[in-house]
PDB file of N, CA and C in Angstrom:
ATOM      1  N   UNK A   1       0.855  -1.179   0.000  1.00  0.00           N
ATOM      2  CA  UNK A   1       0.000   0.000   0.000  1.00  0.00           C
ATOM      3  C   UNK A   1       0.898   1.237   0.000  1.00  0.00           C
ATOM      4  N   UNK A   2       0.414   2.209  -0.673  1.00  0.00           N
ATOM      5  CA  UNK A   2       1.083   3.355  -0.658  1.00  0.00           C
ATOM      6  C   UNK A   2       0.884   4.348   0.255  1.00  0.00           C
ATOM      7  N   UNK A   3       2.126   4.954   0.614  1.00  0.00           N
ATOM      8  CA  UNK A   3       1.754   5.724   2.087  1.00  0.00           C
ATOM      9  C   UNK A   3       0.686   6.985   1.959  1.00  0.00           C
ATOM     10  N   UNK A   4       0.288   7.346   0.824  1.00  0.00           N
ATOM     11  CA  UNK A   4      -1.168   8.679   0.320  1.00  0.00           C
ATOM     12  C   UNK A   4      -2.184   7.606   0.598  1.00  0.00           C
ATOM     13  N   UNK A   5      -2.302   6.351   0.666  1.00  0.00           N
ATOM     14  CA  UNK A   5      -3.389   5.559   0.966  1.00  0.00           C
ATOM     15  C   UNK A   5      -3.707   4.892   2.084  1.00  0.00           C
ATOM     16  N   UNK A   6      -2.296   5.080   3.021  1.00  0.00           N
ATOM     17  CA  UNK A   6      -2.397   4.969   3.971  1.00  0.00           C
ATOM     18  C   UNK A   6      -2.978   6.154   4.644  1.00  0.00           C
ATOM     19  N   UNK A   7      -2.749   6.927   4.514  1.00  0.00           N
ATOM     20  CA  UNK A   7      -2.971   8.343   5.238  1.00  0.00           C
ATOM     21  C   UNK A   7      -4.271   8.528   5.338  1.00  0.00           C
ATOM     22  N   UNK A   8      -4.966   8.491   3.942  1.00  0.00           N
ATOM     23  CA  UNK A   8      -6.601   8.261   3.535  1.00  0.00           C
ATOM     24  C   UNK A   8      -7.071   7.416   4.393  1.00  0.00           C
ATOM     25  N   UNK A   9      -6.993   6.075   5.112  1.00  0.00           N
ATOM     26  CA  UNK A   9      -7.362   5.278   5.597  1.00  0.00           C
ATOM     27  C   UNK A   9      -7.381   5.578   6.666  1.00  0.00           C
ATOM     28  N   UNK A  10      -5.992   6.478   7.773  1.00  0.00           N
ATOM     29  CA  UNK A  10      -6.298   7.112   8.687  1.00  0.00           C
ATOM     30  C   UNK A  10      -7.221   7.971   9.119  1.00  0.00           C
ATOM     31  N   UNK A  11      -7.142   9.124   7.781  1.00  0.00           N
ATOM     32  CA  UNK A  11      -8.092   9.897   7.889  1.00  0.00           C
ATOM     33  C   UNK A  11      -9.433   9.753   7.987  1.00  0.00           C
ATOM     34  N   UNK A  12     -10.016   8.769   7.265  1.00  0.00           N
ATOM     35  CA  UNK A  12     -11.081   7.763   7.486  1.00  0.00           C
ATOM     36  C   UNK A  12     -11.804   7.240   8.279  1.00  0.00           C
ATOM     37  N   UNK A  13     -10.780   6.584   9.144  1.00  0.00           N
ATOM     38  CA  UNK A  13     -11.070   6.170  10.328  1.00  0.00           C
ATOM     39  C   UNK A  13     -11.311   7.115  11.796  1.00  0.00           C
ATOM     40  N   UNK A  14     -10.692   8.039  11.619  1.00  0.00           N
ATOM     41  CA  UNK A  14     -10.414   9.182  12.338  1.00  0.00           C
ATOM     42  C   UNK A  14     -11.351   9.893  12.801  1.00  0.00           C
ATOM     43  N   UNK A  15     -11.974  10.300  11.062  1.00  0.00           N
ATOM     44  CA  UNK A  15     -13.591  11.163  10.920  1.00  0.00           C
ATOM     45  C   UNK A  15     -14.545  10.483  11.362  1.00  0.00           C
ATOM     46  N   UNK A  16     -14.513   8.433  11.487  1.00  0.00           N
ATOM     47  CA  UNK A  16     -15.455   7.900  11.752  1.00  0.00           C
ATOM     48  C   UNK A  16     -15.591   7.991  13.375  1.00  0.00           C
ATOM     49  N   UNK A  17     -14.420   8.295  13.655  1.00  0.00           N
ATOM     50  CA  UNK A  17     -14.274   8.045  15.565  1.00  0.00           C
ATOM     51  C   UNK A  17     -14.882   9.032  15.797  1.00  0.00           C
ATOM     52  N   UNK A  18     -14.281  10.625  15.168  1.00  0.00           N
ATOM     53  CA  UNK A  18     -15.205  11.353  15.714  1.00  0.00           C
ATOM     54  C   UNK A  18     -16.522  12.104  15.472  1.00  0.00           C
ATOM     55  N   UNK A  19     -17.146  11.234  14.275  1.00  0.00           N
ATOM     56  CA  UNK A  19     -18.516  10.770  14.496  1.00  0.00           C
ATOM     57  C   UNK A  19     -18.762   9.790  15.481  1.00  0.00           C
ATOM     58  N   UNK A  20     -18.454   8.907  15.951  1.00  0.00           N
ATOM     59  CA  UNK A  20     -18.990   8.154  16.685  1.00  0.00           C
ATOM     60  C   UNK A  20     -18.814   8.584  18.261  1.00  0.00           C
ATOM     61  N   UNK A  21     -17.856   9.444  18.470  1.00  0.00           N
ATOM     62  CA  UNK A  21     -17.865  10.147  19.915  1.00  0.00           C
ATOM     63  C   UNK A  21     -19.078  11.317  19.521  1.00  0.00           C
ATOM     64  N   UNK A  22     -19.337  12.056  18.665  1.00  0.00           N
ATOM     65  CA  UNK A  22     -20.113  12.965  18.430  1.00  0.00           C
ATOM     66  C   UNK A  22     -21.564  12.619  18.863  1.00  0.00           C
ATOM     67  N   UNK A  23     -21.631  11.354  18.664  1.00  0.00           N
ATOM     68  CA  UNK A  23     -22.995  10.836  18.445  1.00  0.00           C
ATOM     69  C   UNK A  23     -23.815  10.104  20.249  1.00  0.00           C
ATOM     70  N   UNK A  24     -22.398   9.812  20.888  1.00  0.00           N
ATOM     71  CA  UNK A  24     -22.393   9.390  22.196  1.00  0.00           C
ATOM     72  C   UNK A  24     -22.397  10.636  22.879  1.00  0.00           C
ATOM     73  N   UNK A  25     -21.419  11.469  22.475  1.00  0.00           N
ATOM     74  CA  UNK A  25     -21.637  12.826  23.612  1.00  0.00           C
ATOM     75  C   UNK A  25     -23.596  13.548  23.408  1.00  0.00           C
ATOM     76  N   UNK A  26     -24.204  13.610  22.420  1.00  0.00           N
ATOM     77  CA  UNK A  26     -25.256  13.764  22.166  1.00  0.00           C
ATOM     78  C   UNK A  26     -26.436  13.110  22.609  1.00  0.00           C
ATOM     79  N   UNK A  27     -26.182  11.998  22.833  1.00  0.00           N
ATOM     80  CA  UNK A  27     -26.872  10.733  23.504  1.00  0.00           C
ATOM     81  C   UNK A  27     -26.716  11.159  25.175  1.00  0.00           C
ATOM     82  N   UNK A  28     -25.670  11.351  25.446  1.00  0.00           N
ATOM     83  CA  UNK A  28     -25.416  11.762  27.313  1.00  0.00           C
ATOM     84  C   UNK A  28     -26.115  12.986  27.102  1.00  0.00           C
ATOM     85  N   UNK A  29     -26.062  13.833  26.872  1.00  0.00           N
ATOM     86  CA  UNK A  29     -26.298  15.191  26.958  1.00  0.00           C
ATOM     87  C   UNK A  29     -27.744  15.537  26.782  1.00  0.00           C
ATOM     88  N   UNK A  30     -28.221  15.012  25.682  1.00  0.00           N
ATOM     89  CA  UNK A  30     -29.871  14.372  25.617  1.00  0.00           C
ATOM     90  C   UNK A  30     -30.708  13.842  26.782  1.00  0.00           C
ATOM     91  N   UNK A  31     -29.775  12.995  27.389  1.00  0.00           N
ATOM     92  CA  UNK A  31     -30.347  12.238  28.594  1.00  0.00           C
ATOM     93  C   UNK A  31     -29.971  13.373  30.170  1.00  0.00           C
ATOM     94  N   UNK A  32     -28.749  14.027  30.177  1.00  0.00           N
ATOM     95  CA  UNK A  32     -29.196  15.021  31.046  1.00  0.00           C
ATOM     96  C   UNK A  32     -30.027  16.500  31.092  1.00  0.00           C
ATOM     97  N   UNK A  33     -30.043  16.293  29.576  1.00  0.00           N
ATOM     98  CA  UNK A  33     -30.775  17.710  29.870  1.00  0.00           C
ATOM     99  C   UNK A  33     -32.366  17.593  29.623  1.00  0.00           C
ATOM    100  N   UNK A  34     -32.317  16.122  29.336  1.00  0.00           N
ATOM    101  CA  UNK A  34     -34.107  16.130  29.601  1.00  0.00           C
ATOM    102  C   UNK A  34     -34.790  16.848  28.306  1.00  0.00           C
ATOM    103  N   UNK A  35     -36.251  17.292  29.024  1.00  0.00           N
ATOM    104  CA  UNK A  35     -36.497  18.831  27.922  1.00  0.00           C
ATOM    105  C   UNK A  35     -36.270  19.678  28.763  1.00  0.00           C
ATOM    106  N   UNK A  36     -35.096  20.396  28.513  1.00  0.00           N
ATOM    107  CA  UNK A  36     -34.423  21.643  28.535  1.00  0.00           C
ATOM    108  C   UNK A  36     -34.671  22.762  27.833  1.00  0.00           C
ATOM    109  N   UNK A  37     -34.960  24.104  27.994  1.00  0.00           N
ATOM    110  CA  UNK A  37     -35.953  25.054  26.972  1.00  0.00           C
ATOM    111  C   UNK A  37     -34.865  25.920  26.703  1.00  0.00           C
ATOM    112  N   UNK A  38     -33.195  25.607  27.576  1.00  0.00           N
ATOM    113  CA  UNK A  38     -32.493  26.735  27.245  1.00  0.00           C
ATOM    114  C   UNK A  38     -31.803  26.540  25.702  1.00  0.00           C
ATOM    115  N   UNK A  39     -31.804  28.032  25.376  1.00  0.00           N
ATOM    116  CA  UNK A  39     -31.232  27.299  23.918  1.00  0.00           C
ATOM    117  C   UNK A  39     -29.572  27.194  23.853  1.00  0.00           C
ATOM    118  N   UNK A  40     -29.225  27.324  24.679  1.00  0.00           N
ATOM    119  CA  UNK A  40     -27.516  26.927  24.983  1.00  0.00           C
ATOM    120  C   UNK A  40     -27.603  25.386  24.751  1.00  0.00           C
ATOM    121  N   UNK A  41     -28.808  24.864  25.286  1.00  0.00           N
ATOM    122  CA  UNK A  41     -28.820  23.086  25.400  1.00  0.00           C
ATOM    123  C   UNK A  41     -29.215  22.870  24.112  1.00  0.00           C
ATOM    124  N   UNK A  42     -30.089  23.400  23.777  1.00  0.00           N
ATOM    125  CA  UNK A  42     -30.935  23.116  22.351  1.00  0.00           C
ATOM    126  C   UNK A  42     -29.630  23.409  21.069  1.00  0.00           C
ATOM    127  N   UNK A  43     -28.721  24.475  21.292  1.00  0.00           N
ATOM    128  CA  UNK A  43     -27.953  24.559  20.092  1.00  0.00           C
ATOM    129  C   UNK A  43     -26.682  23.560  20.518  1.00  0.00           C
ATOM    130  N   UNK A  44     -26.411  23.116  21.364  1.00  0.00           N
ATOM    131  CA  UNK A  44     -25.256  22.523  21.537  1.00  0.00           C
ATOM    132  C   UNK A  44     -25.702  20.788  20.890  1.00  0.00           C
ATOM    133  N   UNK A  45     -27.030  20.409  21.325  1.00  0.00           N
ATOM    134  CA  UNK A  45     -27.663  19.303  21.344  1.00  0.00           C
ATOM    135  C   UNK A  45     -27.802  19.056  18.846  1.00  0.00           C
ATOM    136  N   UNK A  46     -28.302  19.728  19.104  1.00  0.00           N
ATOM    137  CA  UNK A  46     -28.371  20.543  17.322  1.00  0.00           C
ATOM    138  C   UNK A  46     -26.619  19.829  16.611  1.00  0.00           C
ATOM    139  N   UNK A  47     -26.192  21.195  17.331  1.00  0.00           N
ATOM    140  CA  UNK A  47     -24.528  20.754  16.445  1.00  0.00           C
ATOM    141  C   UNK A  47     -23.719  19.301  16.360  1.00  0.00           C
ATOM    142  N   UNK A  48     -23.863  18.670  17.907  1.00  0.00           N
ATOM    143  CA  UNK A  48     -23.344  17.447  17.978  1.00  0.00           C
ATOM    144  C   UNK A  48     -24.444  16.510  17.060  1.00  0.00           C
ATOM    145  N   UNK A  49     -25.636  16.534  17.079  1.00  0.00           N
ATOM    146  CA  UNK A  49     -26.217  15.697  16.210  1.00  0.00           C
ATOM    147  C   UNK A  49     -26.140  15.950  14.373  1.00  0.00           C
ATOM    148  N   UNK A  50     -25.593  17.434  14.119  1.00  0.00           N
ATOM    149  CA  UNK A  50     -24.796  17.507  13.116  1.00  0.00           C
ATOM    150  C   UNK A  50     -23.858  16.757  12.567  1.00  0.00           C
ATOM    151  N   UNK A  51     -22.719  17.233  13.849  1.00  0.00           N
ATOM    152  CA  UNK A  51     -21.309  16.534  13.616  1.00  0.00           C
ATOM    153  C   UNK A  51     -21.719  15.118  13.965  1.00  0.00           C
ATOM    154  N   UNK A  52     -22.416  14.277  14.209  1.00  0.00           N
ATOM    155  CA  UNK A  52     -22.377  12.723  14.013  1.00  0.00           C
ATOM    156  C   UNK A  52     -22.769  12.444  12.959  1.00  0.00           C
ATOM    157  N   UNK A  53     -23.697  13.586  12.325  1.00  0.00           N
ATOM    158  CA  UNK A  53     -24.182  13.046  10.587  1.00  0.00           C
ATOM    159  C   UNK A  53     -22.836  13.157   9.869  1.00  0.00           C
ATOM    160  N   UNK A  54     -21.706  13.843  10.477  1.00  0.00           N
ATOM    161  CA  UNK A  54     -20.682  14.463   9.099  1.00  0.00           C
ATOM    162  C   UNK A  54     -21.119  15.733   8.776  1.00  0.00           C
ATOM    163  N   UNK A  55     -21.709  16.483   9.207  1.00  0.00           N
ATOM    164  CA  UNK A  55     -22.360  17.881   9.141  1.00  0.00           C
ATOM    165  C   UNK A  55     -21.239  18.921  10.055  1.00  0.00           C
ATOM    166  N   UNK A  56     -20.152  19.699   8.841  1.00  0.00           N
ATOM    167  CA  UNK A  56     -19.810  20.752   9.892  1.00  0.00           C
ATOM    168  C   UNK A  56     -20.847  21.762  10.026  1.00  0.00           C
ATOM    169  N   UNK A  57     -20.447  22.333  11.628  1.00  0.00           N
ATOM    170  CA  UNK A  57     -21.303  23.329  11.823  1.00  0.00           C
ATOM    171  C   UNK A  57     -21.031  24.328  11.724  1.00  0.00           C
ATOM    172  N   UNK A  58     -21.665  25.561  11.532  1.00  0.00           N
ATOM    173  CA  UNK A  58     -21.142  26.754  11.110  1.00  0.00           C
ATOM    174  C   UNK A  58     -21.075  27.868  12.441  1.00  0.00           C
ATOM    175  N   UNK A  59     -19.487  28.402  13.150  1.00  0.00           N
ATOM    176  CA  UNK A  59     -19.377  28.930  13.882  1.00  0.00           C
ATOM    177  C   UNK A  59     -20.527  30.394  14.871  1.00  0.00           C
ATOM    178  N   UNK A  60     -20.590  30.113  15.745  1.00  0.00           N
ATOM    179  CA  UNK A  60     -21.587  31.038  16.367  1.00  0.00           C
ATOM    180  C   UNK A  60     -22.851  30.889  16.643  1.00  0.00           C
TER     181      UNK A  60
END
C-alpha cells in the first residue's frame, strides 16, 4: 500500500471516531438535559447531532 493511501485510511477512520464520539456525547447530553428550553442546550444538542451526521457546523 502506498503511504497517500495509507494516510486516507487514517483519515477515514479518524472522521469515523469522531462521528462516533459525536454521536455518544449527544446521547449523554440528551439524557441530562431532559427537555431543557435553554437554547444553549438546544444549540449545543443541534450541532453534535450535526457533527455525528458528518455535518460541519457553522461557527456562532
Amino acid at each position: 500500500m502506498r503511504p497517500e493511501e495509507t494516510l486516507w485510511w487514517h483519515l477515514a477512520d479518524t472522521i469515523e471516531e469522531q462521528r462516533r464520539l459525536c454521536a455518544e456525547a449527544h446521547r449523554t447530553l440528551a439524557a441530562l438535559a431532559g427537555a431543557s428550553d435553554y437554547p444553549a442546550s438546544r444549540r449545543l444538542l443541534d450541532d453534535l447531532a450535526q457533527a455525528s451526521a458528518g455535518h460541519a457546523g457553522q461557527p456562532g
